[in-house]
N, C-alpha and C. Protein backbone atom coordinates (compact mmCIF):
# COMPACT_ATOMS: atom_id res chain seq x y z
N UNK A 1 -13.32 -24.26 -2.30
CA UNK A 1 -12.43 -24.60 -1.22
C UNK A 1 -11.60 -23.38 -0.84
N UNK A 2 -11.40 -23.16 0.57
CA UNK A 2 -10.40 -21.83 1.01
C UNK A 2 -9.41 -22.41 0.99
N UNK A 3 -8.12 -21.39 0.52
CA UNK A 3 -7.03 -21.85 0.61
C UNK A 3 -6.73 -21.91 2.22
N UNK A 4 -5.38 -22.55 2.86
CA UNK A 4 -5.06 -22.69 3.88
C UNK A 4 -4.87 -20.93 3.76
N UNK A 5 -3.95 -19.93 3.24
CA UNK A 5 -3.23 -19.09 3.57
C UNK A 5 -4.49 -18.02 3.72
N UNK A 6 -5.74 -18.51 3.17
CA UNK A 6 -6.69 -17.28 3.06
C UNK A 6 -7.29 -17.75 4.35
N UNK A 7 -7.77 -18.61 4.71
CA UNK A 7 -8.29 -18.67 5.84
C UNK A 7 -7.24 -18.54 6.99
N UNK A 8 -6.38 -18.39 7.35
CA UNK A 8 -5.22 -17.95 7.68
C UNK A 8 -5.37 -16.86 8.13
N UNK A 9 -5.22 -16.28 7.47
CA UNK A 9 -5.10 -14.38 7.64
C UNK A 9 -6.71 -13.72 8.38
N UNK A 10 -7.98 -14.52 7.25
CA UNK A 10 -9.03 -14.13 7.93
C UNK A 10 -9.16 -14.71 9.70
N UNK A 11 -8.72 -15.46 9.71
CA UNK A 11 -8.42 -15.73 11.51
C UNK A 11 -7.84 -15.15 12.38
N UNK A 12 -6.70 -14.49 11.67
CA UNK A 12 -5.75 -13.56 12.33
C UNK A 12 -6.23 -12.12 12.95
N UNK A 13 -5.60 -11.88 14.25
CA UNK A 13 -6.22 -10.79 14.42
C UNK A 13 -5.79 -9.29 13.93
N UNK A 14 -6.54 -8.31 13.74
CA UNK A 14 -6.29 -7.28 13.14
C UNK A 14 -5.35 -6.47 13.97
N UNK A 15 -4.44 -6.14 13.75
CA UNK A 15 -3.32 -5.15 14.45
C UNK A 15 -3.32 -3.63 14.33
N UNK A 16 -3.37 -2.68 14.78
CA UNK A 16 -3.98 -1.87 15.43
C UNK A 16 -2.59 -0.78 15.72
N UNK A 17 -2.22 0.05 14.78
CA UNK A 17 -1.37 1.26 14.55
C UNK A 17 -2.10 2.45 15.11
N UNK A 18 -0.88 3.71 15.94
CA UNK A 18 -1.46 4.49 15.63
C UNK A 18 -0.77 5.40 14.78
N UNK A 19 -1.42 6.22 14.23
CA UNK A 19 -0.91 6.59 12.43
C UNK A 19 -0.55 8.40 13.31
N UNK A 20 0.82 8.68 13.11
CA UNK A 20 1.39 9.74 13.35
C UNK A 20 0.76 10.73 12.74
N UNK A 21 0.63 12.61 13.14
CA UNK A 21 0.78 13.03 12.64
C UNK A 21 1.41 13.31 10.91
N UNK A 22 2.65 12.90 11.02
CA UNK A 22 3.72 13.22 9.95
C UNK A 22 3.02 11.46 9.01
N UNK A 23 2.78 10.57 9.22
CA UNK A 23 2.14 9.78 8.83
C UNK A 23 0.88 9.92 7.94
N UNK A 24 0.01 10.39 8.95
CA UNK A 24 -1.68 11.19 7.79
C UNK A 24 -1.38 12.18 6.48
N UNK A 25 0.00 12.98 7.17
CA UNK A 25 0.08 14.18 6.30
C UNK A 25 0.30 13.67 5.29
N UNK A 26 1.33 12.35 5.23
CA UNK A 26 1.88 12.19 4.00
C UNK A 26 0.80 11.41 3.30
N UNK A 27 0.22 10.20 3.48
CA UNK A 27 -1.03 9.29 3.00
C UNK A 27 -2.02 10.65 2.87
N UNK A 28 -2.54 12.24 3.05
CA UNK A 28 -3.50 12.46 2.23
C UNK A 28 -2.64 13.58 1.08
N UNK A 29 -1.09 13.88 1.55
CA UNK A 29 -0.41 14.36 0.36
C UNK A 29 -0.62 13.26 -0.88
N UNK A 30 -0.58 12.34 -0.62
CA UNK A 30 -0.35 11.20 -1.46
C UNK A 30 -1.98 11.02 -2.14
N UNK A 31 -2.45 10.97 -1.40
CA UNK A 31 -4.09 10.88 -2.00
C UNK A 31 -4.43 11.76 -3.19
N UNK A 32 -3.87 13.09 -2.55
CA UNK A 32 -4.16 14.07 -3.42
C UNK A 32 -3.74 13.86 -4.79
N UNK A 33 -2.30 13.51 -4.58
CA UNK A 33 -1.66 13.35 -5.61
C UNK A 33 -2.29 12.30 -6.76
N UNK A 34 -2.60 11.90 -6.09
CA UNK A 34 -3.62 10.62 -7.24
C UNK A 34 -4.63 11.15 -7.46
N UNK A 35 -5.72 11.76 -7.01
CA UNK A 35 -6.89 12.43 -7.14
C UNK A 35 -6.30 13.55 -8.67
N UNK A 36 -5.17 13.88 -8.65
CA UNK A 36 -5.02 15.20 -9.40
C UNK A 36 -4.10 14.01 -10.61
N UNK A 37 -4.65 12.86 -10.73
CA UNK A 37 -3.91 11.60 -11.73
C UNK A 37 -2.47 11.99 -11.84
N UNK A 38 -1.51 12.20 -10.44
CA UNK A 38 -0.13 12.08 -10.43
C UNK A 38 0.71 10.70 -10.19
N UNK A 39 -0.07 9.75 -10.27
CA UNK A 39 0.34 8.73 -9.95
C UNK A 39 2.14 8.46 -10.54
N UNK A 40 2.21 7.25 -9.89
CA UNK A 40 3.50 6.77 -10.30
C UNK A 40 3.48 5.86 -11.21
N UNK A 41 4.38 5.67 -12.28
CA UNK A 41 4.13 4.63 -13.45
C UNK A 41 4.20 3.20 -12.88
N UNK A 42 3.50 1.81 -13.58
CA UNK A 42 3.37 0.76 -12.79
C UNK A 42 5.44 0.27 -13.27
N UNK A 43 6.16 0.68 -14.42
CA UNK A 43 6.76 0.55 -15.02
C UNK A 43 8.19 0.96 -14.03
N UNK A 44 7.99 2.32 -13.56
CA UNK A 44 9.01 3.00 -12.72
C UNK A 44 8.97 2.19 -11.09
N UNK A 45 7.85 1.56 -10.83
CA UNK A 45 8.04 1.43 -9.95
C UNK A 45 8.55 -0.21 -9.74
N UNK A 46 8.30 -1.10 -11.06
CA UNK A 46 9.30 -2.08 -11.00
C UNK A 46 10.92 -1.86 -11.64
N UNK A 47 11.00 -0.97 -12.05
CA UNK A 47 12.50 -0.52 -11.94
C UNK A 47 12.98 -0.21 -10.55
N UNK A 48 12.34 0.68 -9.66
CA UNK A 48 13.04 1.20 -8.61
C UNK A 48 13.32 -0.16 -7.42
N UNK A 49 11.95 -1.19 -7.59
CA UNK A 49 12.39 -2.31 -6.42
C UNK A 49 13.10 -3.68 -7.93
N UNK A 50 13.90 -3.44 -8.48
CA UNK A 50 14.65 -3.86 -9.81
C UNK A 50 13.65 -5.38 -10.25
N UNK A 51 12.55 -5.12 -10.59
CA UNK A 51 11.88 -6.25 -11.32
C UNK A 51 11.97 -6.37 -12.63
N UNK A 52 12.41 -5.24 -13.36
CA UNK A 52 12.51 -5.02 -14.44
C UNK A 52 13.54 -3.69 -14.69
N UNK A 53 14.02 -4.06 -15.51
CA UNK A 53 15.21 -3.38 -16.23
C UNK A 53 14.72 -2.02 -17.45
């Protein structure tokens, strides 16, 4: 059975950005950064939006 909320969204239409300059730069700075395993801890990053203490 689909949930209501999944069939939902798959109905919805796709919305359609256009991705800035200063936008790309940062999403393939960021890529990189993971490619070179700089990631961010899963740990730090529920501290910073306070899920955990």
């Amino acid at each position: 059975m689909v949930e209501p909320l999944a069939r939902s969204l798959a109905a919805s239409p796709v919305e359609e950005q256009d991705i800035t300059p200063e936008t790309a730069a940062a999403l393939d700075s960021a890529q990189a950064s993971l490619a070179r395993g700089e990631g961010v801890p899963h740990e730090k990053i529920r501290r910073e939006i306070a899920l955990s203490q």
